[in-house]
Protein backbone atom coordinates (compact mmCIF):
# COMPACT_ATOMS: atom_id res chain seq x y z
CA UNK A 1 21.77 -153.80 -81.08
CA UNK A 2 20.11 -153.53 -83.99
CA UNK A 3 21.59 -150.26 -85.39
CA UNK A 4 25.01 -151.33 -85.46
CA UNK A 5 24.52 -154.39 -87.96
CA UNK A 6 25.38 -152.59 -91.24
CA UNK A 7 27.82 -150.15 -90.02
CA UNK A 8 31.71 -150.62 -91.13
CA UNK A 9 33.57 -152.73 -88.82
CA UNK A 10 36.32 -150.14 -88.61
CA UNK A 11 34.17 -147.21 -87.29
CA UNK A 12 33.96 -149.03 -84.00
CA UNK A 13 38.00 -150.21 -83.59
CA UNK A 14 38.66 -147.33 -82.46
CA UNK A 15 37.66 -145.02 -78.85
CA UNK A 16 34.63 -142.54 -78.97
CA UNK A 17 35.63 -138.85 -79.59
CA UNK A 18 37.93 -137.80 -77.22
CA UNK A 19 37.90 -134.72 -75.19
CA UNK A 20 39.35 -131.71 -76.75
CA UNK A 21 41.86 -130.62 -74.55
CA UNK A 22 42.92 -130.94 -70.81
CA UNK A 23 41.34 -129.97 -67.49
CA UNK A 24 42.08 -126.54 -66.95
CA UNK A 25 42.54 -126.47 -62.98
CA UNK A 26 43.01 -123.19 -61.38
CA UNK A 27 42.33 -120.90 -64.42
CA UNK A 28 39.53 -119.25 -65.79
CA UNK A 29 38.60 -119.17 -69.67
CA UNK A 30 37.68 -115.99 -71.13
CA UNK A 31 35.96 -116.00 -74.63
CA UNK A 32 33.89 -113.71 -76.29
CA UNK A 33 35.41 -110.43 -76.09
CA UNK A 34 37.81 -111.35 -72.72
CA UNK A 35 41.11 -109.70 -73.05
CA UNK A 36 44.10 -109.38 -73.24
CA UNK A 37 42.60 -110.63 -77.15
CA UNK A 38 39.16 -111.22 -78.31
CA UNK A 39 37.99 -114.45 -79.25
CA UNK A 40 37.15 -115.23 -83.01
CA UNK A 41 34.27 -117.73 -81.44
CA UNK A 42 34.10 -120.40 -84.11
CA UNK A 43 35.94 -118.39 -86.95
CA UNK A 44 38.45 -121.93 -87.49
CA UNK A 45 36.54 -124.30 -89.30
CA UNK A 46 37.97 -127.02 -91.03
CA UNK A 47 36.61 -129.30 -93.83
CA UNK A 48 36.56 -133.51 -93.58
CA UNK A 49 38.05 -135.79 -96.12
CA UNK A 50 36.04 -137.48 -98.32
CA UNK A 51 31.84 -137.23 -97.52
CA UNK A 52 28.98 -136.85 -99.11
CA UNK A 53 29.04 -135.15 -102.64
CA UNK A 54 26.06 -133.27 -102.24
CA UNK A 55 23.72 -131.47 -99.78
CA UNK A 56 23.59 -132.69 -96.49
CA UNK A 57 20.19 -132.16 -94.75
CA UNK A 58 20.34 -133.79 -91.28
CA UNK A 59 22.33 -134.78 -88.24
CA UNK A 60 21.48 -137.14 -85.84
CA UNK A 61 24.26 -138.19 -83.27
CA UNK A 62 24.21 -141.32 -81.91
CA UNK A 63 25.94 -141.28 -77.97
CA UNK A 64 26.30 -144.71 -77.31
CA UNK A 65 28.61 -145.29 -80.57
CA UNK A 66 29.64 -142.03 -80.74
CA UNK A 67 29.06 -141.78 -84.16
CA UNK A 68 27.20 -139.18 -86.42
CA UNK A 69 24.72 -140.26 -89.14
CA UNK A 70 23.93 -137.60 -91.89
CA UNK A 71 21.41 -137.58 -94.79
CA UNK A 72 20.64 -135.74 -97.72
CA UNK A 73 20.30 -135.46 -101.47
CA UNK A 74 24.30 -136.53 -102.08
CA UNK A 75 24.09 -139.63 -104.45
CA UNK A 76 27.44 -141.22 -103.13
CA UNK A 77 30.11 -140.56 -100.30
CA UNK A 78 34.00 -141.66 -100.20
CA UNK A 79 34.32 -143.79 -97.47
CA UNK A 80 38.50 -143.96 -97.34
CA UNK A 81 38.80 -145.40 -101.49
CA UNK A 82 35.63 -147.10 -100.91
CA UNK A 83 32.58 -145.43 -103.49
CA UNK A 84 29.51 -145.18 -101.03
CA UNK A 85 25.88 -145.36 -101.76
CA UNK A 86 23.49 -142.49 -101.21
CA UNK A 87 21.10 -140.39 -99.01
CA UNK A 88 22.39 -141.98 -95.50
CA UNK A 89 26.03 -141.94 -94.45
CA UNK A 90 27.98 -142.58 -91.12
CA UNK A 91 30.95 -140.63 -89.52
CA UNK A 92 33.19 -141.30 -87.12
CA UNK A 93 34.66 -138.30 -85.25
CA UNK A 94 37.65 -140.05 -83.75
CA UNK A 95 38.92 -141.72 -86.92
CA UNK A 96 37.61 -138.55 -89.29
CA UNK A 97 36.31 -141.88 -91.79
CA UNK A 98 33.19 -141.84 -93.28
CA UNK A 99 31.49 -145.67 -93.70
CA UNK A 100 28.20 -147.12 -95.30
CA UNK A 101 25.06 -147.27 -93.81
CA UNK A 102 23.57 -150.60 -95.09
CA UNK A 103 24.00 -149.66 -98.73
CA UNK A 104 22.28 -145.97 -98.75
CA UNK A 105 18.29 -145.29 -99.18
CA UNK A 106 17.12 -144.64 -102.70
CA UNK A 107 15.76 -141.00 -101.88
CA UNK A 108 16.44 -138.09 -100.81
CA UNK A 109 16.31 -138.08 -96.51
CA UNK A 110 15.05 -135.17 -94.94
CA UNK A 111 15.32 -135.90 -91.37
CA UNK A 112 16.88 -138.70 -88.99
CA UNK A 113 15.93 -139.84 -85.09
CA UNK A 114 16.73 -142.45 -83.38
CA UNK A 115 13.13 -143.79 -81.61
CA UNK A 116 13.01 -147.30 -79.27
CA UNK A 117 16.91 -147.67 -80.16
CA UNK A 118 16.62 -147.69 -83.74
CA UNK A 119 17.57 -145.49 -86.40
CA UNK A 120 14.94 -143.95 -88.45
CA UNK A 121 15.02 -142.04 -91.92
CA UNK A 122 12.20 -139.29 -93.28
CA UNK A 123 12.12 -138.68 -96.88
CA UNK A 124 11.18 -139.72 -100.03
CA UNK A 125 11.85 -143.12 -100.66
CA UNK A 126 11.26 -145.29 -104.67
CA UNK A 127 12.05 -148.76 -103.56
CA UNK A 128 12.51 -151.83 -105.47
CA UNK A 129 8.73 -152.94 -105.17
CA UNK A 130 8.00 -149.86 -107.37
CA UNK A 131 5.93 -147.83 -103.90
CA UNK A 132 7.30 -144.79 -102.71
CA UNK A 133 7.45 -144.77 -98.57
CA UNK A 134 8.31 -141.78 -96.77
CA UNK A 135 9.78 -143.32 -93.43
CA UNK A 136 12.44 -146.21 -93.00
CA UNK A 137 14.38 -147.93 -90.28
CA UNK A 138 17.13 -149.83 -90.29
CA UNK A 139 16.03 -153.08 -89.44
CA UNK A 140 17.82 -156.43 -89.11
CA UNK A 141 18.23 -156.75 -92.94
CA UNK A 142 19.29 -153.37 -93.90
CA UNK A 143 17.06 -150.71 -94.31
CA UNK A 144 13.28 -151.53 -94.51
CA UNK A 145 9.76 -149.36 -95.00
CA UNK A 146 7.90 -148.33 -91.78
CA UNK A 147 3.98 -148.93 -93.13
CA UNK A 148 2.46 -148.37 -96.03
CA UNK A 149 2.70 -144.29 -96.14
CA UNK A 150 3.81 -143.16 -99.31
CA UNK A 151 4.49 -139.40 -99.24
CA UNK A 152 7.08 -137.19 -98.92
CA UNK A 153 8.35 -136.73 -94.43
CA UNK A 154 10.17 -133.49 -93.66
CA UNK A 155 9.98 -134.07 -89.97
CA UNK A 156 9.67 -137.14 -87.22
CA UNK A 157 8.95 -136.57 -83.58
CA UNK A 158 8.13 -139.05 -80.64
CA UNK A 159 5.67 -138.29 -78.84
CA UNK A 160 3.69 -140.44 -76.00
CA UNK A 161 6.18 -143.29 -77.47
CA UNK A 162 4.79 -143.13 -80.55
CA UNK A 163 6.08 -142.08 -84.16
CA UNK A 164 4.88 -139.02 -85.49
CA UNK A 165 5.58 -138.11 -89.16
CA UNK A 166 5.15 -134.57 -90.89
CA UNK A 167 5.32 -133.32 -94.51
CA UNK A 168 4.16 -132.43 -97.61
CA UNK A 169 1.22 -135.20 -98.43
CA UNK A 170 -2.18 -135.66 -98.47
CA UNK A 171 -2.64 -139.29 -99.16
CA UNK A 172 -5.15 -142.31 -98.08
CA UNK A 173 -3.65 -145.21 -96.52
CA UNK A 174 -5.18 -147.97 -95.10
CA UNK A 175 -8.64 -146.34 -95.35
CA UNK A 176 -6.98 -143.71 -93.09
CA UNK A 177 -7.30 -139.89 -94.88
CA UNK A 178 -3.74 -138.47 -94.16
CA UNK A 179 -3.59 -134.37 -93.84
CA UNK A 180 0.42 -133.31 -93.94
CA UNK A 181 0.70 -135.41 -90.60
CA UNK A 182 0.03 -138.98 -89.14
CA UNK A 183 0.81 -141.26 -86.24
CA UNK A 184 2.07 -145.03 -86.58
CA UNK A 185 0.16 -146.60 -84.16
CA UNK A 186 -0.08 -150.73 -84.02
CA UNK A 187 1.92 -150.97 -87.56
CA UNK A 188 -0.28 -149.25 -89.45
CA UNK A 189 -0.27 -145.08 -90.44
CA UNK A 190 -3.49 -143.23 -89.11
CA UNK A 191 -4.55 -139.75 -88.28
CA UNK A 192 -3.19 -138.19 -84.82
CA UNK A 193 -7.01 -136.79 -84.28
CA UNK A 194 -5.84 -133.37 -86.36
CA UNK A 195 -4.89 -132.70 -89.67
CA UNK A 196 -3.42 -129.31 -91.81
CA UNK A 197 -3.98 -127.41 -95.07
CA UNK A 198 -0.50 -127.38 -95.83
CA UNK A 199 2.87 -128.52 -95.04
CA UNK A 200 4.38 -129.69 -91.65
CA UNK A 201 7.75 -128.66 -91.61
CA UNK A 202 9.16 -128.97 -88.19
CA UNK A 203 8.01 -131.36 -84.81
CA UNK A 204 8.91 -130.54 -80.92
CA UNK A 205 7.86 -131.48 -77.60
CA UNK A 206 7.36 -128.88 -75.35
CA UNK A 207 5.90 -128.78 -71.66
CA UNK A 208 3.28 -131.99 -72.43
CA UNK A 209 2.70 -130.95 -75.72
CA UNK A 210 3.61 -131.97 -79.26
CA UNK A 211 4.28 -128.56 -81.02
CA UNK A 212 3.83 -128.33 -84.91
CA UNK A 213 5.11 -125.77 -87.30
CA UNK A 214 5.04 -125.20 -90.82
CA UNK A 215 2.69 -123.41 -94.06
CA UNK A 216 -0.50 -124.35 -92.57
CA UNK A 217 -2.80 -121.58 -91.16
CA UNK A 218 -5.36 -124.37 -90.04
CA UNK A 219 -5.69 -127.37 -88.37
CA UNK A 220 -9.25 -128.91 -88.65
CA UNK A 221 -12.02 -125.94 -88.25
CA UNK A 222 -9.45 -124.67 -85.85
CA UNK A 223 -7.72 -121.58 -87.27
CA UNK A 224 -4.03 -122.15 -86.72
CA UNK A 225 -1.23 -119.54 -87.96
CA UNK A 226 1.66 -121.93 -88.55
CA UNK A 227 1.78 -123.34 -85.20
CA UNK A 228 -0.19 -125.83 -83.46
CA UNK A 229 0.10 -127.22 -80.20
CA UNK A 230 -1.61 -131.32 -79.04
CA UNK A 231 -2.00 -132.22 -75.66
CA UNK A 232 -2.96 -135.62 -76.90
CA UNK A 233 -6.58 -134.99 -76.40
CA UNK A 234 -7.19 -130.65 -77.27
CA UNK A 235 -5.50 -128.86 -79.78
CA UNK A 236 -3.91 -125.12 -79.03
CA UNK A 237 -3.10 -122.23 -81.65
CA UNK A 238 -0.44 -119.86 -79.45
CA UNK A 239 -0.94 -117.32 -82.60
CA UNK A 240 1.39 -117.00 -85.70
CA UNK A 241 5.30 -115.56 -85.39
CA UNK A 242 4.03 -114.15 -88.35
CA UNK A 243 5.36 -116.61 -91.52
CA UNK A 244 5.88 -120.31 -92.48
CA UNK A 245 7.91 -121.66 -89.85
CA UNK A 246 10.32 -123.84 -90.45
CA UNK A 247 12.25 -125.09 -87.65
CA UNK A 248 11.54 -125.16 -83.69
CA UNK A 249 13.42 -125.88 -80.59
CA UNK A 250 12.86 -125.93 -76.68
CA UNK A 251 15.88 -123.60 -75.42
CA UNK A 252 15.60 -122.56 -71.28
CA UNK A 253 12.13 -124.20 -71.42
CA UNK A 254 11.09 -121.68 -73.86
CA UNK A 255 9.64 -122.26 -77.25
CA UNK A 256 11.31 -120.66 -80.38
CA UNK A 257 10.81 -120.64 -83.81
CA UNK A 258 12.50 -120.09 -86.97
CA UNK A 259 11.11 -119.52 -90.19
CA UNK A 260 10.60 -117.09 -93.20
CA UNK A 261 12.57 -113.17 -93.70
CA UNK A 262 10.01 -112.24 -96.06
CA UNK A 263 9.38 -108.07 -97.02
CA UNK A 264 5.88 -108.66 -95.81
CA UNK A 265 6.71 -110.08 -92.40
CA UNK A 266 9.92 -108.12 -91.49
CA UNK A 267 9.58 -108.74 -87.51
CA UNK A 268 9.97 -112.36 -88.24
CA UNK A 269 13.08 -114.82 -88.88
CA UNK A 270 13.45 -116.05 -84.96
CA UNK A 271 10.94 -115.24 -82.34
CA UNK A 272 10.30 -116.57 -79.02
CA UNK A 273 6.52 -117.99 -77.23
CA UNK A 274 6.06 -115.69 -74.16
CA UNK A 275 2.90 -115.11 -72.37
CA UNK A 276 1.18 -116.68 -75.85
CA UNK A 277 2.60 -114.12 -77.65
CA UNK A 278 5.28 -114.33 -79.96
CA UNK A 279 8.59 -111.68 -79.37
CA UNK A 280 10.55 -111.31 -82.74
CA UNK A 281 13.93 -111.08 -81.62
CA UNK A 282 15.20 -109.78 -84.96
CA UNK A 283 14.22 -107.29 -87.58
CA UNK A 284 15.39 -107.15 -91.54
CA UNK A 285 17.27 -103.98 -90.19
CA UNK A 286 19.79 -106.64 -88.87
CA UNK A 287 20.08 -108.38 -92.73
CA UNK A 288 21.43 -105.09 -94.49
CA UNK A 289 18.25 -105.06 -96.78
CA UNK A 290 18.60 -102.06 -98.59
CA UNK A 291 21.91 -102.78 -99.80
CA UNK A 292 22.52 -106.22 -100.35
CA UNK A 293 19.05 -107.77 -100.91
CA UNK A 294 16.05 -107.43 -102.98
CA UNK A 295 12.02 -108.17 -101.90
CA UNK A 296 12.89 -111.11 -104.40
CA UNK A 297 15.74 -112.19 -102.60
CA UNK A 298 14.52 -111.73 -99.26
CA UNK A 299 11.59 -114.26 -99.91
CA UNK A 300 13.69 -117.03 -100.87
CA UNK A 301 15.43 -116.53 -97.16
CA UNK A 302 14.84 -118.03 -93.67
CA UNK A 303 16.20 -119.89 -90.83
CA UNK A 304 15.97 -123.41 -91.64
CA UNK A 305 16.82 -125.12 -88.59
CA UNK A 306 17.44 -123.67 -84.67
CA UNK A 307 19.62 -125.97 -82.07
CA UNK A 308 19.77 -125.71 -78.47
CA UNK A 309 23.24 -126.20 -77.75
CA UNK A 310 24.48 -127.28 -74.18
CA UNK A 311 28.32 -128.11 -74.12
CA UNK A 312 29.07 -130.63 -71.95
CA UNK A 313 32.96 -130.74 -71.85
CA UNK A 314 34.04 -130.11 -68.82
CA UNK A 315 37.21 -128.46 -69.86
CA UNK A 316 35.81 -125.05 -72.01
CA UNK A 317 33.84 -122.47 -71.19
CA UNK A 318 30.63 -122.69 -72.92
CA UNK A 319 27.22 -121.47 -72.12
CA UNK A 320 24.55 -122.94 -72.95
CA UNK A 321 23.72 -121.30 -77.01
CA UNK A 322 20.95 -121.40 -79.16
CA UNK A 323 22.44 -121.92 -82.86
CA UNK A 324 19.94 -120.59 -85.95
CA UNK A 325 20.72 -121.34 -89.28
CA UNK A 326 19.88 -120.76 -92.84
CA UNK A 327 20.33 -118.68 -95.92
CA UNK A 328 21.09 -115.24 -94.58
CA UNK A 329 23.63 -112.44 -93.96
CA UNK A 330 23.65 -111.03 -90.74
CA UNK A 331 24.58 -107.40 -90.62
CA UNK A 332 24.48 -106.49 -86.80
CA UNK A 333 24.35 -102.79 -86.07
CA UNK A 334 26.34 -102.96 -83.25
CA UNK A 335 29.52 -102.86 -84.51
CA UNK A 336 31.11 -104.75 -81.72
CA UNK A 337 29.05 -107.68 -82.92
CA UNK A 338 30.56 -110.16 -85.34
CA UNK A 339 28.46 -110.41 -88.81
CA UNK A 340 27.99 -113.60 -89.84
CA UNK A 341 26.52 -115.69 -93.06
CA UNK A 342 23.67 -118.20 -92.80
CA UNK A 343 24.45 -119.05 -89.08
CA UNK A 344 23.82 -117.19 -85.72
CA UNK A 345 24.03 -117.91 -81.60
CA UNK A 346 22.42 -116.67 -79.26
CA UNK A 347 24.13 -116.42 -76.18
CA UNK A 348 22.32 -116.92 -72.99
CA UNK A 349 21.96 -113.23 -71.47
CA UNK A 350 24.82 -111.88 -74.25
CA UNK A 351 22.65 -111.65 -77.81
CA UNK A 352 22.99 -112.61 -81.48
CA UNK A 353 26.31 -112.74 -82.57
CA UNK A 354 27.04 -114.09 -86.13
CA UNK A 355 29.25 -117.36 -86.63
CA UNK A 356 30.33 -118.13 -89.66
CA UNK A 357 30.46 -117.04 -93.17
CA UNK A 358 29.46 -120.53 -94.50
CA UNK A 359 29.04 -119.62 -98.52
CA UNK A 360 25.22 -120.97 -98.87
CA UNK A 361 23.05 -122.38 -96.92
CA UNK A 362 23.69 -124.16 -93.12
CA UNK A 363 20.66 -126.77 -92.84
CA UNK A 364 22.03 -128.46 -89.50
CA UNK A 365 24.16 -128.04 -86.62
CA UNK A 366 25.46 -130.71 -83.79
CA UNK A 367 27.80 -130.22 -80.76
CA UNK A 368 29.64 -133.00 -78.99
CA UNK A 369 32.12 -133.08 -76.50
CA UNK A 370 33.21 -128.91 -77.46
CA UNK A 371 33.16 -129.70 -80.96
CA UNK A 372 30.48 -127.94 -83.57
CA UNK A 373 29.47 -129.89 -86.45
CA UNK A 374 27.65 -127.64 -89.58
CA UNK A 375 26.02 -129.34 -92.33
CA UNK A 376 24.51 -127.72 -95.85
CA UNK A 377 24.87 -127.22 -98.98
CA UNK A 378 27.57 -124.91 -98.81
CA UNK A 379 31.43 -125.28 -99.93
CA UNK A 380 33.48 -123.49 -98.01
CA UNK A 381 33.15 -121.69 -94.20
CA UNK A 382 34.97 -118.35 -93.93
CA UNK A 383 37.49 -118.96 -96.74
CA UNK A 384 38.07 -123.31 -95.13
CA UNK A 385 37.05 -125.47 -97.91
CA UNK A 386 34.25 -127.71 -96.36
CA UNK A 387 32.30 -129.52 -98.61
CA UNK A 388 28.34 -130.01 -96.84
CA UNK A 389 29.90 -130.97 -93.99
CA UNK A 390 32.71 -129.35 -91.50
CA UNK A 391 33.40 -128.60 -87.81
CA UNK A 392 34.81 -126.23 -85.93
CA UNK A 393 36.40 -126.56 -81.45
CA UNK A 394 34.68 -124.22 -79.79
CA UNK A 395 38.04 -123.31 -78.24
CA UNK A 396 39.51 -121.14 -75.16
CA UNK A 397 41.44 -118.03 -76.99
CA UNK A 398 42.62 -116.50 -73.57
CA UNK A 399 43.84 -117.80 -70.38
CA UNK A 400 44.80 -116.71 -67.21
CA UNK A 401 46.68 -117.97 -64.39
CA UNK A 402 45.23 -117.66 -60.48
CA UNK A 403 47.00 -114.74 -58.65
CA UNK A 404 49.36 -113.88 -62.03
CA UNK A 405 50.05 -109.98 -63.02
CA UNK A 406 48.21 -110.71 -66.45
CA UNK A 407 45.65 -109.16 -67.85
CA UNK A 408 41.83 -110.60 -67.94
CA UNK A 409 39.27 -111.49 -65.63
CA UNK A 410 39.79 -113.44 -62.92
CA UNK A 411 38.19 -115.36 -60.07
CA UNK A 412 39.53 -115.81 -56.50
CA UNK A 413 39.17 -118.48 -54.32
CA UNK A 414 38.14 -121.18 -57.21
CA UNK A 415 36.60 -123.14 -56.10
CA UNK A 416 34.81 -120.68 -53.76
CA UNK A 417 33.28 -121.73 -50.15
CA UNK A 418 32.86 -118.43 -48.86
CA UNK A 419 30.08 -115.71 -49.57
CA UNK A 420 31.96 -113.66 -51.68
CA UNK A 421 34.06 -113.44 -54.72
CA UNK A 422 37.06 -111.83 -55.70
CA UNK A 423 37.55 -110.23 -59.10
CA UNK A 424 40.52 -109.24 -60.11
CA UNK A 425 42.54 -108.49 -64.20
CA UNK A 426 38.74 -105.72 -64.98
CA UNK A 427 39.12 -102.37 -65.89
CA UNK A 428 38.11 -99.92 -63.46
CA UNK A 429 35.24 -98.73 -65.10
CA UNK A 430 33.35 -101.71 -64.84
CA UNK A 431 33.45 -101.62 -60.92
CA UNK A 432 29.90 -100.98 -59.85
CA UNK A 433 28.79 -102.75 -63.32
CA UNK A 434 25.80 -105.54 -63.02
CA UNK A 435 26.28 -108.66 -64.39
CA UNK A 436 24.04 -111.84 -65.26
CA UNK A 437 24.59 -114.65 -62.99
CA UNK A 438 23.69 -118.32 -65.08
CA UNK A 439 24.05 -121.43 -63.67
CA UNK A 440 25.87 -124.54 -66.10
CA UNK A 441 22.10 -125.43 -67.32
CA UNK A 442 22.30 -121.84 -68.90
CA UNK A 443 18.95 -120.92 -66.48
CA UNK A 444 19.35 -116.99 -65.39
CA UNK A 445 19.53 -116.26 -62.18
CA UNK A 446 19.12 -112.70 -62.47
CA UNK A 447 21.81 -109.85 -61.66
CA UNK A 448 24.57 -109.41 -59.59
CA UNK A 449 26.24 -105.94 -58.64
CA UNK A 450 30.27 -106.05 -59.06
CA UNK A 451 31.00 -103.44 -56.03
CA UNK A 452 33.65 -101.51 -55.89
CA UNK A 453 36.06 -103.19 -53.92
CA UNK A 454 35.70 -105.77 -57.04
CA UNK A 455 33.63 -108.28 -55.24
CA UNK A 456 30.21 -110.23 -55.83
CA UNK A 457 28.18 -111.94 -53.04
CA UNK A 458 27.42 -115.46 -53.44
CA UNK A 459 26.28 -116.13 -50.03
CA UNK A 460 22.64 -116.97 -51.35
CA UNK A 461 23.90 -119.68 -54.00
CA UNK A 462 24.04 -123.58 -53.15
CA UNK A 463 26.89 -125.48 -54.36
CA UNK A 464 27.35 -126.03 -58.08
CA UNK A 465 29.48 -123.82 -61.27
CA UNK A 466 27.79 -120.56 -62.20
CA UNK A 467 28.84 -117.85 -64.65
CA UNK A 468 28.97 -113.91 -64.49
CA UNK A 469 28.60 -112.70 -68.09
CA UNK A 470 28.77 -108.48 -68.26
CA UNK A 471 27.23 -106.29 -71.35
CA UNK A 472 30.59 -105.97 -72.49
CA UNK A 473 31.16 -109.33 -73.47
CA UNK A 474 33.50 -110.58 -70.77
CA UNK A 475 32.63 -114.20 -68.43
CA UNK A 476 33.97 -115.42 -65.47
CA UNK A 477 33.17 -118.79 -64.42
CA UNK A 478 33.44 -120.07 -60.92
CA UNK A 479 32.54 -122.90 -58.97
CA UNK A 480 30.99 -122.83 -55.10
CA UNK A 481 31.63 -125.49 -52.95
CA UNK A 482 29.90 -126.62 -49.48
């Protein structure tokens, strides 16, 4: 394939990234507040040799190499004692090496996406010709410009198999008047049928439509507070969150968005599209404002980029997370609730809980195989020295034998084939306590009563792994079998 051409020949000598552990038959994995210890979620991070020397921007994983690509404003990386170019680099998780990406892009790259098997860069590209193009691919003979639009891409999104491309331009091309967004359609850059008074920060496809976000407030004659919605014929304003938005991201078939903590919008940071309204699901109360930040301050922060995370390693317990990130301190006031610096998860049914104290900014996140990847323009993650780019396992902390005399929750028959379950290793005081039953797609499934005699009915559920999570932070994970 065509994406492979320029990459080193010694990122692909070696397996894809393994699995992080073994299978853990006959045990349950308690994390998040489980005893007999409580987890430190992803406190361990560790930094990678070598890498980019300067902000890293995006992530895009590539599954059929196994390889991540990254891109930024770094002018070189340190591919083992070999000086990289810059902008576009390629890591290998199973080797930890870094390797060239068909000699770098000469611009900074703002976002990456692979689109009809092919590897495409956003940015803000000078090349050799003397133009400036804001979206290349990496073509048979290295990396090459897509049309003729010269502006500066934040965002790409496919939609309807084609290549949309969002930023901060207003430019004519081809006879075509470009507003902040256009479509490549038939090798050429036109309008999409809409166009913005300011900048497109952020693409998604959600339930038919392509979902914009970004400084705008309208789209056409169509007022349009930051988000705009395209069927590919009618256009749809679901209302503002309330400031610029800068990130979005499809999590249970629900549409969030991240964006702006600004003085004058202090319901807004991370909200959620229900019922066409928008429910902030954070205040500034959570950010310590009167103590650690100014108004000043406070404008300059946000949450630059949300993930919907889904682990698939069979051998953890992980479920399914939304990940926001940004410039931020999180100050929960729930003191059971870990703080966290300039990165977040939401839990399916559990709540925020902070992550990491990364020392600036987290721009990206990617998960594979357990693993969480962070990229930014920080320099160290709680105290690790991680230069733009680090990871961290998203690793068991506590577990418990079947039928043992330890402490911590367990589940008995597992697999189950009965109708009920048998707790055991709670404390008596949550007998009678509801939890939230989720399926391994993270989907809620609403709540189930822990009686007294420490048991749950199942009878109802088909076949498949499911998870109890209580308010107290403790999971138990089971699986129901025919």
């Amino acid at each position: 394939m065509l994406r492979y051409t320029f990459l080193l020949f010694s990122a692909f000598l070696f397996p894809l990234f393994a699995s992080v552990g073994h299978a853990l038959e006959g045990r349950v994995v308690c994390q998040n507040g489980g005893d007999p210890e409580q987890a430190p979620g992803l406190s361990v991070f560790y930094g990678v040799t070598g890498g980019p020397n300067g902000p890293v921007l995006t992530m895009e994983y590539d599954s059929a190499s196994g390889l991540i690509f990254v891109g930024g404003s770094f002018t070189s990386f340190l591919a083992g004692t070999t000086q990289g170019d810059g902008h576009v680099a390629g890591y290998n998780p199973s080797t930890n090496q870094w390797f060239e990406v068909a000699g770098g892009l000469p611009g900074t790259v703002n976002d990456l996406m692979f689109f009809n098997d092919t590897l495409y860069a956003g940015g803000d590209f000078n090349w050799s010709d003397g133009e400036t193009y804001g979206v290349c691919r990496l073509g048979t003979n290295g990396w090459e410009p897509v049309g003729t639009l010269g502006a500066q891409v934040l965002c790409l999104q496919m939609y309807q198999n084609e290549l949309f491309a969002g930023g901060n331009f207003a430019v004519s091309t081809n006879g075509n008047q470009l507003s902040f967004i256009a479509k490549y359609t038939d090798g050429s850059w036109i309008s999409p049928g809409f166009a913005f008074n300011g900048v497109v920060r952020t693409m998604v496809e959600w339930q038919g439509k392509l979902m914009v976000g970004g400084e705008f407030n309208h789209s056409g004659m169509m007022p349009s507070l930051h988000v705009f919605g395209w069927d590919g014929s009618n256009g749809w304003a679901p209302g503002s969150p309330g400031a610029p938005v800068y990130s979005m991201e499809v999590f249970q078939d629900e549409l969030y968005a991240g964006g702006a903590l600004l003085s004058g919008y202090d319901t807004f940071g991370l909200a959620k599209l229900v019922n066409n309204q928008w429910n902030n699901l954070i205040t500034l109360d959570f950010f310590n404002n009167t103590s650690t930040f100014s108004p000043t301050k406070l404008a300059s922060m946000g949450f630059w980029k949300i993930k919907s995370i889904e682990n698939h390693h069979p051998d953890y317990f992980s479920i399914r997370q939304l990940y926001a990130s940004g410039n931020f301190l999180y100050q929960p006031l729930d003191p059971n609730t870990r703080p966290g610096r300039n990165m977040l998860r939401l839990d399916a049914g559990v709540g925020l809980t902070g992550d990491s104290f990364a020392d600036s900014t987290v721009q990206d996140v990617l998960e594979i195989n357990g693993t969480l990847f962070v990229a930014g323009l920080f320099s160290a993650i709680n105290q690790t020295p991680a230069y733009y780019f680090g990871y961290s396992h998203q690793e068991a902390t506590s577990v418990v034998e079947f039928g043992g005399d330890e402490e911590g929750p367990m589940a008995f028959p597992n697999p189950c084939s009965g109708k009920t379950l048998h707790l055991s290793g709670l404390p008596t005081d949550m007998l009678g306590m509801e939890a939230l039953l989720t399926n391994e797609r993270g989907q809620q499934l609403g709540a189930r009563k822990l009686e007294h005699n420490a048991q749950v009915q199942i009878g109802d559920l088909p076949s498949g792994t499911y998870i109890l999570s209580w308010p107290n932070g403790r999971f138990v994970r089971f699986t129901l079998t025919p």
